[in-house]
PDB file of N, CA and C in Angstrom:
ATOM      1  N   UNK A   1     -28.507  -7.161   8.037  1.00  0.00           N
ATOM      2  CA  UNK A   1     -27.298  -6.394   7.840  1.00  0.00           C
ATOM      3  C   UNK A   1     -26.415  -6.534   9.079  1.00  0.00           C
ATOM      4  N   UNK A   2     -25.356  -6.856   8.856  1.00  0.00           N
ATOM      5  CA  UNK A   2     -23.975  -7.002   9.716  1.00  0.00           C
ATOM      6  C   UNK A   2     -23.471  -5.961  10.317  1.00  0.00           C
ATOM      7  N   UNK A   3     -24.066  -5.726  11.789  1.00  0.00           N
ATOM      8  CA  UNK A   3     -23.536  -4.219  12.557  1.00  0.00           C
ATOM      9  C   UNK A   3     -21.842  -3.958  12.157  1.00  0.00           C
ATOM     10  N   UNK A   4     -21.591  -2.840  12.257  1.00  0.00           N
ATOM     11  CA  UNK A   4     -19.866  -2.669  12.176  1.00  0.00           C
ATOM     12  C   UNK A   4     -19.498  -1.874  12.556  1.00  0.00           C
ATOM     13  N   UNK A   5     -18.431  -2.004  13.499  1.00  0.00           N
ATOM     14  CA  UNK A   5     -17.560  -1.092  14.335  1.00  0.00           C
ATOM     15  C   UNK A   5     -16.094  -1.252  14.515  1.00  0.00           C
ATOM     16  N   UNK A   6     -15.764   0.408  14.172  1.00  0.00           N
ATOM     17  CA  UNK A   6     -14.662   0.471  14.530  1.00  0.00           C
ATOM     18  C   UNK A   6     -13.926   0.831  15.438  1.00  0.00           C
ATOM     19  N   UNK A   7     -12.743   0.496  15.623  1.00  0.00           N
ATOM     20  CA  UNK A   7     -12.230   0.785  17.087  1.00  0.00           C
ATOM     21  C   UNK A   7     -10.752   0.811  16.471  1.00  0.00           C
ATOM     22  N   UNK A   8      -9.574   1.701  17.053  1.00  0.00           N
ATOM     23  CA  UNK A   8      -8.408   2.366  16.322  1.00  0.00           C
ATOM     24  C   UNK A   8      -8.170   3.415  17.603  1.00  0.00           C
ATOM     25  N   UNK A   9      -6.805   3.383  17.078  1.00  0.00           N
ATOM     26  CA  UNK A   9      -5.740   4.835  17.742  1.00  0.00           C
ATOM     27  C   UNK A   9      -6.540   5.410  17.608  1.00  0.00           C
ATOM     28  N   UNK A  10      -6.853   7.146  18.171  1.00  0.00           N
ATOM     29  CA  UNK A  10      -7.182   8.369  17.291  1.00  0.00           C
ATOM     30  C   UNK A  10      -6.338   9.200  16.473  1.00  0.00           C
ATOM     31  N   UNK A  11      -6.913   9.589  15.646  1.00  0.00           N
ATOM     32  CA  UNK A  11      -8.316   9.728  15.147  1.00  0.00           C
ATOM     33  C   UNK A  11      -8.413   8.609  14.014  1.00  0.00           C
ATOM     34  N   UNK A  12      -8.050   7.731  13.830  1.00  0.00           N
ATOM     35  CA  UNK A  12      -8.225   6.588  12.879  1.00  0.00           C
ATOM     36  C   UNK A  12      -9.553   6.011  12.466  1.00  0.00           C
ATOM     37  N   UNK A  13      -9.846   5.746  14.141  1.00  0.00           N
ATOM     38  CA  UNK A  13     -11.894   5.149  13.332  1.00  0.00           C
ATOM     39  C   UNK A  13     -12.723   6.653  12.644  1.00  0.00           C
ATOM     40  N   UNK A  14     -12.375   7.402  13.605  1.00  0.00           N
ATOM     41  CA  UNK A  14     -13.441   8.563  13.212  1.00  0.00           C
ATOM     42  C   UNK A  14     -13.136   9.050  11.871  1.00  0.00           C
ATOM     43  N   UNK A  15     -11.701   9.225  11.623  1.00  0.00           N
ATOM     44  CA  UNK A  15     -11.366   9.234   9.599  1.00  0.00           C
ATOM     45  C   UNK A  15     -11.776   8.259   8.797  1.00  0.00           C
ATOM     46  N   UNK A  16     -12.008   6.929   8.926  1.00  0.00           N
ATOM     47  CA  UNK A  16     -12.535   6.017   8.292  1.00  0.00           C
ATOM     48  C   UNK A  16     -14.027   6.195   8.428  1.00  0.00           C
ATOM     49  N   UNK A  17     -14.585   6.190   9.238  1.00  0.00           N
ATOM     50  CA  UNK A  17     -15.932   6.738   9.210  1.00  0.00           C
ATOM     51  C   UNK A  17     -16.369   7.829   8.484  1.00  0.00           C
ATOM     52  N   UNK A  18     -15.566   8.651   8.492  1.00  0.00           N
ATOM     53  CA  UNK A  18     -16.229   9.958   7.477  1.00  0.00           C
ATOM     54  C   UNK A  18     -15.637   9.410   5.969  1.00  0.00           C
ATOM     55  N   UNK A  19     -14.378   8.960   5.747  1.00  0.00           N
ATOM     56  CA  UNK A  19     -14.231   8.089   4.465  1.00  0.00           C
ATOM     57  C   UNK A  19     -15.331   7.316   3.735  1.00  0.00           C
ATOM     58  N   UNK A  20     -15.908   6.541   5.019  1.00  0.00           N
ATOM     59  CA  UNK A  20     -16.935   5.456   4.383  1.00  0.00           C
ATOM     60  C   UNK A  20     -18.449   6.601   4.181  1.00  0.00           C
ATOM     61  N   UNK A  21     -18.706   7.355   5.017  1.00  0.00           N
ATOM     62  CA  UNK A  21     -20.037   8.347   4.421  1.00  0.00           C
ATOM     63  C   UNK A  21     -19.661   9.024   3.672  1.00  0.00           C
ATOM     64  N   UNK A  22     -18.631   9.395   2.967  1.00  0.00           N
ATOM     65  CA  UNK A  22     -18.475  10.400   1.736  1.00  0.00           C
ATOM     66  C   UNK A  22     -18.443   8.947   0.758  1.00  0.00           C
ATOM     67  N   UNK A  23     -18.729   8.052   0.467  1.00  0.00           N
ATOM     68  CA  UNK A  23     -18.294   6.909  -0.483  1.00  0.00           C
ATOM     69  C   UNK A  23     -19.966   6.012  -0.380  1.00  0.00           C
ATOM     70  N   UNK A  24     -20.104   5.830   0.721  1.00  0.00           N
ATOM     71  CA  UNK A  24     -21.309   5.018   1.102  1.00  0.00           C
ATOM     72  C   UNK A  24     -21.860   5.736   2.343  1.00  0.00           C
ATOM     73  N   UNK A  25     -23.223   7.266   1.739  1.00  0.00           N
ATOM     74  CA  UNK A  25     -23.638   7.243   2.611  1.00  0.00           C
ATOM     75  C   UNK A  25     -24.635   6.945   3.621  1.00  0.00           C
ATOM     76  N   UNK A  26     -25.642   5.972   2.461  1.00  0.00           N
ATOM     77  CA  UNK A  26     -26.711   5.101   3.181  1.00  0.00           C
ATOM     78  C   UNK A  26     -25.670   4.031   4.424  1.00  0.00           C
ATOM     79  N   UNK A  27     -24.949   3.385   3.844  1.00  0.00           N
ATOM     80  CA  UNK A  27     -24.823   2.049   4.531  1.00  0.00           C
ATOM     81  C   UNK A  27     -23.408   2.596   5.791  1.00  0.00           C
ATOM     82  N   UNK A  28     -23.150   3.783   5.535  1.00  0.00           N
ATOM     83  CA  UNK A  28     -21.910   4.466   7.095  1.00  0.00           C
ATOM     84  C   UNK A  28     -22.854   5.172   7.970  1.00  0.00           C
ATOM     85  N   UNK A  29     -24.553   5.055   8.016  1.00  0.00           N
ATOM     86  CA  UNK A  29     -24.862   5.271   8.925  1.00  0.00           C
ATOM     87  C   UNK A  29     -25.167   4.462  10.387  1.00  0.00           C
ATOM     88  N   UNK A  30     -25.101   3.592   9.706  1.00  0.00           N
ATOM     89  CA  UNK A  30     -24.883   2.723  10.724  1.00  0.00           C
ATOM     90  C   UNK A  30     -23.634   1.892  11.439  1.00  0.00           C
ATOM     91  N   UNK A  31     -22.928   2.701  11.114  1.00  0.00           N
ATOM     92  CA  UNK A  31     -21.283   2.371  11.335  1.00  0.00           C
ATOM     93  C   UNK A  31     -21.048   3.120  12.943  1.00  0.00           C
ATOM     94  N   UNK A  32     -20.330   2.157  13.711  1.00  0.00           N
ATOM     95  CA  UNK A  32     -19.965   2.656  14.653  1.00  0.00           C
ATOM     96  C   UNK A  32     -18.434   3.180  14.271  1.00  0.00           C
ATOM     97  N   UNK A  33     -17.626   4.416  15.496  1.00  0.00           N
ATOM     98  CA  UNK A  33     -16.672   4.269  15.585  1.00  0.00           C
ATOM     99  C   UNK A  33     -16.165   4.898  16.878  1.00  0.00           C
ATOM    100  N   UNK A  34     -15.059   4.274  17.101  1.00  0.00           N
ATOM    101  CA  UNK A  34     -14.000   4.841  18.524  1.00  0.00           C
ATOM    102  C   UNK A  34     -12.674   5.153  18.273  1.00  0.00           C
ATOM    103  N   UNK A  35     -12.577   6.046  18.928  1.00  0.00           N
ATOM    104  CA  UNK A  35     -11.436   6.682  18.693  1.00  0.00           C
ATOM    105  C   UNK A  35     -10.598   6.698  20.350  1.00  0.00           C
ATOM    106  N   UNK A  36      -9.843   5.790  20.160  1.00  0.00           N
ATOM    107  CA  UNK A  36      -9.311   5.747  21.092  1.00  0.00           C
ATOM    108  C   UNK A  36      -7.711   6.526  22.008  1.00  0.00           C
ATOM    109  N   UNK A  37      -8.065   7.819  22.669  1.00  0.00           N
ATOM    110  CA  UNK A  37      -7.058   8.422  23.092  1.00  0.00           C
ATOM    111  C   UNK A  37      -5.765   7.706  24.021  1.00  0.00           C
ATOM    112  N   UNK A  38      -5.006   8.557  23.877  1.00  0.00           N
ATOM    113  CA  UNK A  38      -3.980   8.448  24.910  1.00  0.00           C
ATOM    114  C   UNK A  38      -3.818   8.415  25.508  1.00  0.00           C
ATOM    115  N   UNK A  39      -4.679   8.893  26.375  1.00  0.00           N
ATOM    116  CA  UNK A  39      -4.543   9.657  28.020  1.00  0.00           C
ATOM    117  C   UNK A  39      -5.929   8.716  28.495  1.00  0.00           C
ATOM    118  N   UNK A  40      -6.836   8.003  27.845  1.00  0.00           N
ATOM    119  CA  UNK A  40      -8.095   7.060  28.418  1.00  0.00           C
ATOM    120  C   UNK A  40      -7.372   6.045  29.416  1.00  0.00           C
ATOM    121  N   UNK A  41      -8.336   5.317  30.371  1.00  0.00           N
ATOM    122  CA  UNK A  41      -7.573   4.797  30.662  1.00  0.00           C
ATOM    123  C   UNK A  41      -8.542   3.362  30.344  1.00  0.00           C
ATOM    124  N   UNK A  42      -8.025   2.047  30.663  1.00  0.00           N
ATOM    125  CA  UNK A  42      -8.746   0.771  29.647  1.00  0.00           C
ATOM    126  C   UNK A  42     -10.028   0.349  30.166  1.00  0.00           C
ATOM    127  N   UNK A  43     -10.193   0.971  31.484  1.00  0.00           N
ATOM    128  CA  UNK A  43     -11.470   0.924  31.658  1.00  0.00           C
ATOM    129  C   UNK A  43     -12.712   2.166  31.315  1.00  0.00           C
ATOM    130  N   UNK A  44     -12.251   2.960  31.306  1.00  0.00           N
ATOM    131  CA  UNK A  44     -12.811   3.936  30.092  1.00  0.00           C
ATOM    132  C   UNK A  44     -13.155   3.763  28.795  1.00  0.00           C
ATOM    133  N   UNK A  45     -12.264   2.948  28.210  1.00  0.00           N
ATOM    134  CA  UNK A  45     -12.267   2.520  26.701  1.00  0.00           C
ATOM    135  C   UNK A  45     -12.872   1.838  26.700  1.00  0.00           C
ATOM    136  N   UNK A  46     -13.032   0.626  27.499  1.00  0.00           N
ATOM    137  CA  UNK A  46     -14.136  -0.467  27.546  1.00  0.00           C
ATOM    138  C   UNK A  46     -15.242   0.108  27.790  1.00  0.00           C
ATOM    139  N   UNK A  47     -15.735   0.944  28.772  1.00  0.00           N
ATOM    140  CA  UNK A  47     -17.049   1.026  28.759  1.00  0.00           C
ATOM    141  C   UNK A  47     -17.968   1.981  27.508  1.00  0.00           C
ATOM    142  N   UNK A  48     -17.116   2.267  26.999  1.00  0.00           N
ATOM    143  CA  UNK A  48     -17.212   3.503  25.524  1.00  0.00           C
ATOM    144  C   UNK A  48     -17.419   2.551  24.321  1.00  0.00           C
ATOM    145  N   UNK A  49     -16.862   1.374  24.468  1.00  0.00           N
ATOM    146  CA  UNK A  49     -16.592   0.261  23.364  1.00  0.00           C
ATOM    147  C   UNK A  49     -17.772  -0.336  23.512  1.00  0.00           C
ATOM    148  N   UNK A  50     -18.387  -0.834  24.669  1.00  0.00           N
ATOM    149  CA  UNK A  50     -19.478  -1.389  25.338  1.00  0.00           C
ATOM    150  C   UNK A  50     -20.740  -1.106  24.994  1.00  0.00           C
ATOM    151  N   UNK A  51     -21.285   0.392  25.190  1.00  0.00           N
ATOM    152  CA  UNK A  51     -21.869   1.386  24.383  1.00  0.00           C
ATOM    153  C   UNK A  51     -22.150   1.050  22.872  1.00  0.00           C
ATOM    154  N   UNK A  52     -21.223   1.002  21.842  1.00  0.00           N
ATOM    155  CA  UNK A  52     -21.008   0.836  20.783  1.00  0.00           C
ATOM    156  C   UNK A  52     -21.150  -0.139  20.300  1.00  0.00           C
ATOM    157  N   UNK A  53     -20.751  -1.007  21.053  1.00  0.00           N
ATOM    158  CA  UNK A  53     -20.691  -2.481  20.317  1.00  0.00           C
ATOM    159  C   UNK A  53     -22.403  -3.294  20.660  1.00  0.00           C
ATOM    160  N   UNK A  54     -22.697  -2.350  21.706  1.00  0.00           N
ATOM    161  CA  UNK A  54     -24.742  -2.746  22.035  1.00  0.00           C
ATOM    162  C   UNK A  54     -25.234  -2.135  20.793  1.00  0.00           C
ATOM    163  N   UNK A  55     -25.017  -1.012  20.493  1.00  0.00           N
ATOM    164  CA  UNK A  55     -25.821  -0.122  19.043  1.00  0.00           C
ATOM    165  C   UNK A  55     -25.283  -1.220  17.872  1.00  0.00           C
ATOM    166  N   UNK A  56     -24.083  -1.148  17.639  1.00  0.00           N
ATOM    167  CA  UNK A  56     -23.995  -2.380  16.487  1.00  0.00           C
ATOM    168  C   UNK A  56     -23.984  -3.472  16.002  1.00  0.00           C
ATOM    169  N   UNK A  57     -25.011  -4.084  17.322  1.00  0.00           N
ATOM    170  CA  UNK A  57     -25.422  -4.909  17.558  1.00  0.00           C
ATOM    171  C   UNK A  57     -26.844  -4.988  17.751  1.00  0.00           C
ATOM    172  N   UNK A  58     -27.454  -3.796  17.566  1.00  0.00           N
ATOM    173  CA  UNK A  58     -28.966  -3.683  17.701  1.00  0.00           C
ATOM    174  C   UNK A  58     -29.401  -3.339  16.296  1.00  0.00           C
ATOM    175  N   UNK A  59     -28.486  -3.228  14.941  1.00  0.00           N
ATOM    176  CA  UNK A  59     -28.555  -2.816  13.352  1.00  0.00           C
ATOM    177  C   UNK A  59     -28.460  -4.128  13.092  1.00  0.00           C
ATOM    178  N   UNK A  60     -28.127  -5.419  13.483  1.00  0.00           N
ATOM    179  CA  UNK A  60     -28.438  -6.895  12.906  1.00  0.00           C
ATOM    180  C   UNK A  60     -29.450  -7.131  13.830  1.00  0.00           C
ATOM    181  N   UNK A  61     -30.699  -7.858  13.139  1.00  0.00           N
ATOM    182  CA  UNK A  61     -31.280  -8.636  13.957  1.00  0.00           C
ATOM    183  C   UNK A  61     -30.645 -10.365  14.285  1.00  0.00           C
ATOM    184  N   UNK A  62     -29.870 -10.299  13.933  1.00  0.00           N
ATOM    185  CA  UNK A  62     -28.920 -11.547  14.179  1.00  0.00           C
ATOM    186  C   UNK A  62     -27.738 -11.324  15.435  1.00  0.00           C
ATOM    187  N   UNK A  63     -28.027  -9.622  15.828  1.00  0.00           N
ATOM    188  CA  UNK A  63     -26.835  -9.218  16.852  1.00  0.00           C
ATOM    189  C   UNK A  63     -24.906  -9.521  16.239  1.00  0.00           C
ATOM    190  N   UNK A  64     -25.082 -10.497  15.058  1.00  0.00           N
ATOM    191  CA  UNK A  64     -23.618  -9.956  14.525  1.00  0.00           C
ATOM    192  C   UNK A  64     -23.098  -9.129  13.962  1.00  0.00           C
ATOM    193  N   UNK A  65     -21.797  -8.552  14.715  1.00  0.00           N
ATOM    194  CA  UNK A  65     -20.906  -7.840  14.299  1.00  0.00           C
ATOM    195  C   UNK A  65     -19.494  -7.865  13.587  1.00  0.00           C
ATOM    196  N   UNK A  66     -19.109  -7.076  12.836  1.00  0.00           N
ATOM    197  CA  UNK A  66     -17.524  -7.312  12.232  1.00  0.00           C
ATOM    198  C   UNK A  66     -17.265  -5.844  13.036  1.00  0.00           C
ATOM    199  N   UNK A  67     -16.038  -6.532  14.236  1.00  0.00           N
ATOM    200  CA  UNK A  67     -15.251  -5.429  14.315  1.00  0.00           C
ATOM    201  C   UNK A  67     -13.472  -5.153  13.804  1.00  0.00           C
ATOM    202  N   UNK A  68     -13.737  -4.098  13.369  1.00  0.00           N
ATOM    203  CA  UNK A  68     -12.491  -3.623  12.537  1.00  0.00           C
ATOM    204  C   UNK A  68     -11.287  -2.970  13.491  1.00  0.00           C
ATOM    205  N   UNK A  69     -10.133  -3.090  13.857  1.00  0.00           N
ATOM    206  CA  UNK A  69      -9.279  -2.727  14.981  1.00  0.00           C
ATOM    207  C   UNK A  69      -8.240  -2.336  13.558  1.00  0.00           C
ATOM    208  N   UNK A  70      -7.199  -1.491  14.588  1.00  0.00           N
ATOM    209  CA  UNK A  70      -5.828  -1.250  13.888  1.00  0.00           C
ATOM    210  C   UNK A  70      -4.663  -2.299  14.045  1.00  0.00           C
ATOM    211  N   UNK A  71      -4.385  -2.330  15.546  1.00  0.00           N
ATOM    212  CA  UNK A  71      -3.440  -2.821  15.809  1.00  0.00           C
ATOM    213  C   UNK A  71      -3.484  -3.926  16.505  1.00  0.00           C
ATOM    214  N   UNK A  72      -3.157  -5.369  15.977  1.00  0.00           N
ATOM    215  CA  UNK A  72      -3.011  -6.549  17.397  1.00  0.00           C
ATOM    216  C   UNK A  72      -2.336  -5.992  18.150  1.00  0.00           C
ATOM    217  N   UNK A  73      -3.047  -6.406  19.448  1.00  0.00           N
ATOM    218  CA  UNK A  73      -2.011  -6.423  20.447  1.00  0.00           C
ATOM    219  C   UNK A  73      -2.331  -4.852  21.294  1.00  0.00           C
ATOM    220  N   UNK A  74      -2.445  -3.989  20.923  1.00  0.00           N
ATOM    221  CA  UNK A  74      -2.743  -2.797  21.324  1.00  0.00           C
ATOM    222  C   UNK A  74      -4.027  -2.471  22.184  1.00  0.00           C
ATOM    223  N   UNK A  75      -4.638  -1.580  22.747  1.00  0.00           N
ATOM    224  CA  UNK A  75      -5.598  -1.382  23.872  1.00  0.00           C
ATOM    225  C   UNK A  75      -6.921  -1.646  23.263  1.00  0.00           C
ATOM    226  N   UNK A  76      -6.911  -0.704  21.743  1.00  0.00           N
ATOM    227  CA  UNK A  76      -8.308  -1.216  20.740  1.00  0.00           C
ATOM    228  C   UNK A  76      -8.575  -2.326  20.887  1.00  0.00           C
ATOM    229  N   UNK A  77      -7.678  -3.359  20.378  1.00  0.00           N
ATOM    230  CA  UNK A  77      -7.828  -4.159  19.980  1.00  0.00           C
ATOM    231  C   UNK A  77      -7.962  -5.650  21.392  1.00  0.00           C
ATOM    232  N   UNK A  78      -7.083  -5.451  21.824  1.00  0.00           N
ATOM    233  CA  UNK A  78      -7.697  -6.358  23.397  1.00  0.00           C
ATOM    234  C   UNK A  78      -8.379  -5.246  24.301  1.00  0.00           C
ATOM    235  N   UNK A  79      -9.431  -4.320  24.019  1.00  0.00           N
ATOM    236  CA  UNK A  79     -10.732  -4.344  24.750  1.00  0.00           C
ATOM    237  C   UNK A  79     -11.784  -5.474  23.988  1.00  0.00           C
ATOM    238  N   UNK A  80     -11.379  -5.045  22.515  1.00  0.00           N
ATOM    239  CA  UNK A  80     -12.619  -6.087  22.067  1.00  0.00           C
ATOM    240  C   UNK A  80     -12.795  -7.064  21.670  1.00  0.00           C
ATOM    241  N   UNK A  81     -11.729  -7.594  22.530  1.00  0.00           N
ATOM    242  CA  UNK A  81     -11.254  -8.890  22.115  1.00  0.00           C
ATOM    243  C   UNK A  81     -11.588  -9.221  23.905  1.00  0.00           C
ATOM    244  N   UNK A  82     -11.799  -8.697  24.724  1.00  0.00           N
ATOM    245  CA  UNK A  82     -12.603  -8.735  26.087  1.00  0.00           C
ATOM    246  C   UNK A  82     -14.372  -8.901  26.265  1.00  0.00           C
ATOM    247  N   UNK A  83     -14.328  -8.163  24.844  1.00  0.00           N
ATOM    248  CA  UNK A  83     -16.015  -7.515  24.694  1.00  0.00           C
ATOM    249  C   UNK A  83     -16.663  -8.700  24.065  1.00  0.00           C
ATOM    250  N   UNK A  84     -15.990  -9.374  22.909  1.00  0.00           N
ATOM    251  CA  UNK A  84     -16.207 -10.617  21.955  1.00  0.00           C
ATOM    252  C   UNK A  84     -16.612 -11.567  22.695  1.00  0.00           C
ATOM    253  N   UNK A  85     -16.175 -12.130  23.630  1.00  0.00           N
ATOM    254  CA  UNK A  85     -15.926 -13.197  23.969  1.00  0.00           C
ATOM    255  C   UNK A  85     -17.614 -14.219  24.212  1.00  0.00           C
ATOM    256  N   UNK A  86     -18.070 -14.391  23.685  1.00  0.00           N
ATOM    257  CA  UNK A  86     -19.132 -15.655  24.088  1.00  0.00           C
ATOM    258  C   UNK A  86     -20.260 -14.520  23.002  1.00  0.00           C
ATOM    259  N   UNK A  87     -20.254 -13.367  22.271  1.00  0.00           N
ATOM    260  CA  UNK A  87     -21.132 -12.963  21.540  1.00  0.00           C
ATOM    261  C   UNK A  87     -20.846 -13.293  20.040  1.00  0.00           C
ATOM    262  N   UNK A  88     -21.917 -13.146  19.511  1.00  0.00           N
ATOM    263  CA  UNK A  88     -21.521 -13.141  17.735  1.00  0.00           C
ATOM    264  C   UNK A  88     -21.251 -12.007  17.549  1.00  0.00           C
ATOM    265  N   UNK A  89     -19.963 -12.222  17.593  1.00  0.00           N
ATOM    266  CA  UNK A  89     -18.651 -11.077  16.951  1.00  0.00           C
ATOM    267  C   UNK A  89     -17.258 -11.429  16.535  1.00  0.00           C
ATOM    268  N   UNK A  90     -16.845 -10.980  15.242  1.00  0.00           N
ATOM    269  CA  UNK A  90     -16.007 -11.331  14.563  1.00  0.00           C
ATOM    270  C   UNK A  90     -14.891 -10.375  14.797  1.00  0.00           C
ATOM    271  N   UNK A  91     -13.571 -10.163  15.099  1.00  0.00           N
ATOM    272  CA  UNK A  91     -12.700  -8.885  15.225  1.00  0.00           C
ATOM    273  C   UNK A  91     -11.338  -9.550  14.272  1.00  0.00           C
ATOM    274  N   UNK A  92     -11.079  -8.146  13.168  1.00  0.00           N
ATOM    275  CA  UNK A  92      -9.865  -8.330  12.593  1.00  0.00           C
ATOM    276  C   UNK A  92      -9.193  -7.454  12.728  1.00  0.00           C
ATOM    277  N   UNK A  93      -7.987  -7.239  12.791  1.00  0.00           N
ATOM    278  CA  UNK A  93      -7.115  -6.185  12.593  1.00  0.00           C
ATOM    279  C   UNK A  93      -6.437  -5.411  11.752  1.00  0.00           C
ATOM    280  N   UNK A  94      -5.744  -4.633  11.798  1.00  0.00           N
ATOM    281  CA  UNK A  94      -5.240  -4.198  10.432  1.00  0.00           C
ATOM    282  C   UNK A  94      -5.892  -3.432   9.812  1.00  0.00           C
ATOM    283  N   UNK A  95      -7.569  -2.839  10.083  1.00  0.00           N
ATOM    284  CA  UNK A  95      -8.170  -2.185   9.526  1.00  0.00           C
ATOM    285  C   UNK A  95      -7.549  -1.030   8.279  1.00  0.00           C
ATOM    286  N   UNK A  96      -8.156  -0.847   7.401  1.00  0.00           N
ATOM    287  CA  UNK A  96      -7.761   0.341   6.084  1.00  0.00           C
ATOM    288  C   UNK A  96      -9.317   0.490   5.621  1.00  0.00           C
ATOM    289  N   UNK A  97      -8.427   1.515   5.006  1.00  0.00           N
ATOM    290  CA  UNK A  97     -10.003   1.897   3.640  1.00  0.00           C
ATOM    291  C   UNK A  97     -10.583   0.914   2.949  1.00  0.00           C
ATOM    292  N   UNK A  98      -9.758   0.454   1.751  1.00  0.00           N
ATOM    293  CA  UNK A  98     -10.294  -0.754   1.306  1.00  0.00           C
ATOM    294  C   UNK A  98     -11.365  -1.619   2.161  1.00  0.00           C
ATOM    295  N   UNK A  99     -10.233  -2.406   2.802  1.00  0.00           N
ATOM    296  CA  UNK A  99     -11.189  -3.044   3.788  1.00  0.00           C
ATOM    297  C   UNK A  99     -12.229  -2.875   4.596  1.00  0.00           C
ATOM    298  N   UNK A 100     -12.621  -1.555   5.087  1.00  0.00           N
ATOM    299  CA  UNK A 100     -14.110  -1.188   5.488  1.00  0.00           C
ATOM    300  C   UNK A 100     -14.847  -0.615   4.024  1.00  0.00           C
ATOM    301  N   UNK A 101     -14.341  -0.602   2.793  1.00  0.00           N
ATOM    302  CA  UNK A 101     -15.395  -0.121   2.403  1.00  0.00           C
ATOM    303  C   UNK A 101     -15.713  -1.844   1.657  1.00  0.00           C
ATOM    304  N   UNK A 102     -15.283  -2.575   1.056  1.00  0.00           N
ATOM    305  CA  UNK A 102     -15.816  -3.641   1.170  1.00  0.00           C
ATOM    306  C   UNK A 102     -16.490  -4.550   2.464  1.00  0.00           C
ATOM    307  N   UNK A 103     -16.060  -3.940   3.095  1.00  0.00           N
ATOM    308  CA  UNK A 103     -17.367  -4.093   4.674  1.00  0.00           C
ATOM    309  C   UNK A 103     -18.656  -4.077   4.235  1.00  0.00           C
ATOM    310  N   UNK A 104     -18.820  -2.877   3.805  1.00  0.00           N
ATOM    311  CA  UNK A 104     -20.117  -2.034   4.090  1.00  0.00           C
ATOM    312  C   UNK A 104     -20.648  -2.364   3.162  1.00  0.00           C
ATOM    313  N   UNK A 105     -19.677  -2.916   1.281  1.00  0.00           N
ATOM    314  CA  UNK A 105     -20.434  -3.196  -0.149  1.00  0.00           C
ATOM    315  C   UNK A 105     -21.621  -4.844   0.713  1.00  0.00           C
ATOM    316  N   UNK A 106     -20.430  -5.488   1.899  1.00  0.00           N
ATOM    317  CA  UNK A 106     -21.393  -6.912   1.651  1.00  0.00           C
ATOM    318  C   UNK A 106     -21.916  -7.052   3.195  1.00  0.00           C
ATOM    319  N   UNK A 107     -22.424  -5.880   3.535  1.00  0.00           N
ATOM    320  CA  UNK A 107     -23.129  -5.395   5.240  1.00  0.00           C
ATOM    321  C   UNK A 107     -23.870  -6.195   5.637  1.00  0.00           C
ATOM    322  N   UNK A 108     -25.104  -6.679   4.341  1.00  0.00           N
ATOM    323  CA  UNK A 108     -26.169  -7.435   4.151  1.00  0.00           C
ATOM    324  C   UNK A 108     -26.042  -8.864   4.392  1.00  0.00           C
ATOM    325  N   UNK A 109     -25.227  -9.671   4.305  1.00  0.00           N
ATOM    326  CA  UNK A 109     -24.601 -10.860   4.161  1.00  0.00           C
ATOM    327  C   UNK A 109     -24.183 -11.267   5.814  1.00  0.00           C
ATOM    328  N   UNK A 110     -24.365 -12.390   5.752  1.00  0.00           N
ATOM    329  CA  UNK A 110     -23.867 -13.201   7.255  1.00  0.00           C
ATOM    330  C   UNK A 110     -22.651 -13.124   7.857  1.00  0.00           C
ATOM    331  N   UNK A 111     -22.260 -12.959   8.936  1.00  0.00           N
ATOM    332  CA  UNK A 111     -21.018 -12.386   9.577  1.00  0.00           C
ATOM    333  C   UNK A 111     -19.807 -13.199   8.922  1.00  0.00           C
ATOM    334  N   UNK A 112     -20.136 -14.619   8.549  1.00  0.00           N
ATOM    335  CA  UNK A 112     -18.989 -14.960   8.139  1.00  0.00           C
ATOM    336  C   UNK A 112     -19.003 -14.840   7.201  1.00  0.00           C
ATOM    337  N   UNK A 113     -19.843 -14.781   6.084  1.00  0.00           N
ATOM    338  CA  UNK A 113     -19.452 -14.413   4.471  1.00  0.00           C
ATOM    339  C   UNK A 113     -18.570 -13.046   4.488  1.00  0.00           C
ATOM    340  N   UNK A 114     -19.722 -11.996   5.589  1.00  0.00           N
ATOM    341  CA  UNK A 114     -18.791 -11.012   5.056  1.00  0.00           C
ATOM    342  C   UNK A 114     -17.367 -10.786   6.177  1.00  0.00           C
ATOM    343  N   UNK A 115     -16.764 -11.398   6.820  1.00  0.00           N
ATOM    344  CA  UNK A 115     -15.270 -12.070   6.872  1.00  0.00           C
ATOM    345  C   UNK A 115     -14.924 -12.352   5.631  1.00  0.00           C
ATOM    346  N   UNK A 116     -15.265 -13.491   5.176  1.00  0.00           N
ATOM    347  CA  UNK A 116     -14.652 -13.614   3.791  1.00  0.00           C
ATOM    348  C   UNK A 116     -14.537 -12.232   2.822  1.00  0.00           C
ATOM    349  N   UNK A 117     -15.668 -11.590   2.726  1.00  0.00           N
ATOM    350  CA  UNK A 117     -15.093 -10.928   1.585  1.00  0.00           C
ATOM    351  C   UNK A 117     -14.687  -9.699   1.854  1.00  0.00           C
ATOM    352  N   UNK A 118     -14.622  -9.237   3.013  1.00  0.00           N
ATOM    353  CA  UNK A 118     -14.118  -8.090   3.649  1.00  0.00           C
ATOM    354  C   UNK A 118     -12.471  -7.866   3.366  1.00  0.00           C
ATOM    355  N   UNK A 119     -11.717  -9.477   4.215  1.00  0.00           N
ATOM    356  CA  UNK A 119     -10.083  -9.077   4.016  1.00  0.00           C
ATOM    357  C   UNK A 119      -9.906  -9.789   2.358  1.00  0.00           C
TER     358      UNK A 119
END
């Protein structure tokens, strides 16, 4: 199973997270999420992301992850795009409902299948 974490403005991951356990609550327990404030500063966020992205990465024995971001370009999204770099980890942006809950339908599946059927 394909660790997964989210990372978003706040409160964005932490609403998608409770979205995905009221819908799927076997497979949103193993869902990471971050909620990333205003007032953090990026080395804060990184080491919080860091944290997270070791746990959802310890739910594959393959260590791959799909991480789900809001915004290119934004602090979410280039920490873990800092964090990625030389691990098996996949990061898209744009995160929604839809799209994490077809996450979680194909969790089981190899990081890049479930790329494919995620967006």
């Amino acid at each position: 199973m394909s660790g997964l974490f989210i990372i978003a403005h706040e409160p964005l991951a932490s609403a998608l997270k409770l979205a995905a356990q009221h819908c799927f609550p076997e497979a949103a327990t193993s869902l990471q999420a971050l909620d990333v404030g205003s007032r953090q500063s990026p080395e804060e966020v990184e080491a919080q992301a860091r944290i997270l992205l070791q746990l959802a990465q310890d739910e594959d024995a393959r260590g791959e992850v799909l991480i789900l971001t809001d915004v290119f370009g934004a602090t979410p999204c280039n920490t873990v795009q800092r964090l990625a770099d030389g691990q098996r980890v996949k990061v898209i942006t744009g995160v929604n409902l839809p799209m994490l809950w077809r996450a979680l339908n194909y969790s089981a599946e190899t990081l890049d299948t479930l790329i494919t059927r995620a967006v």
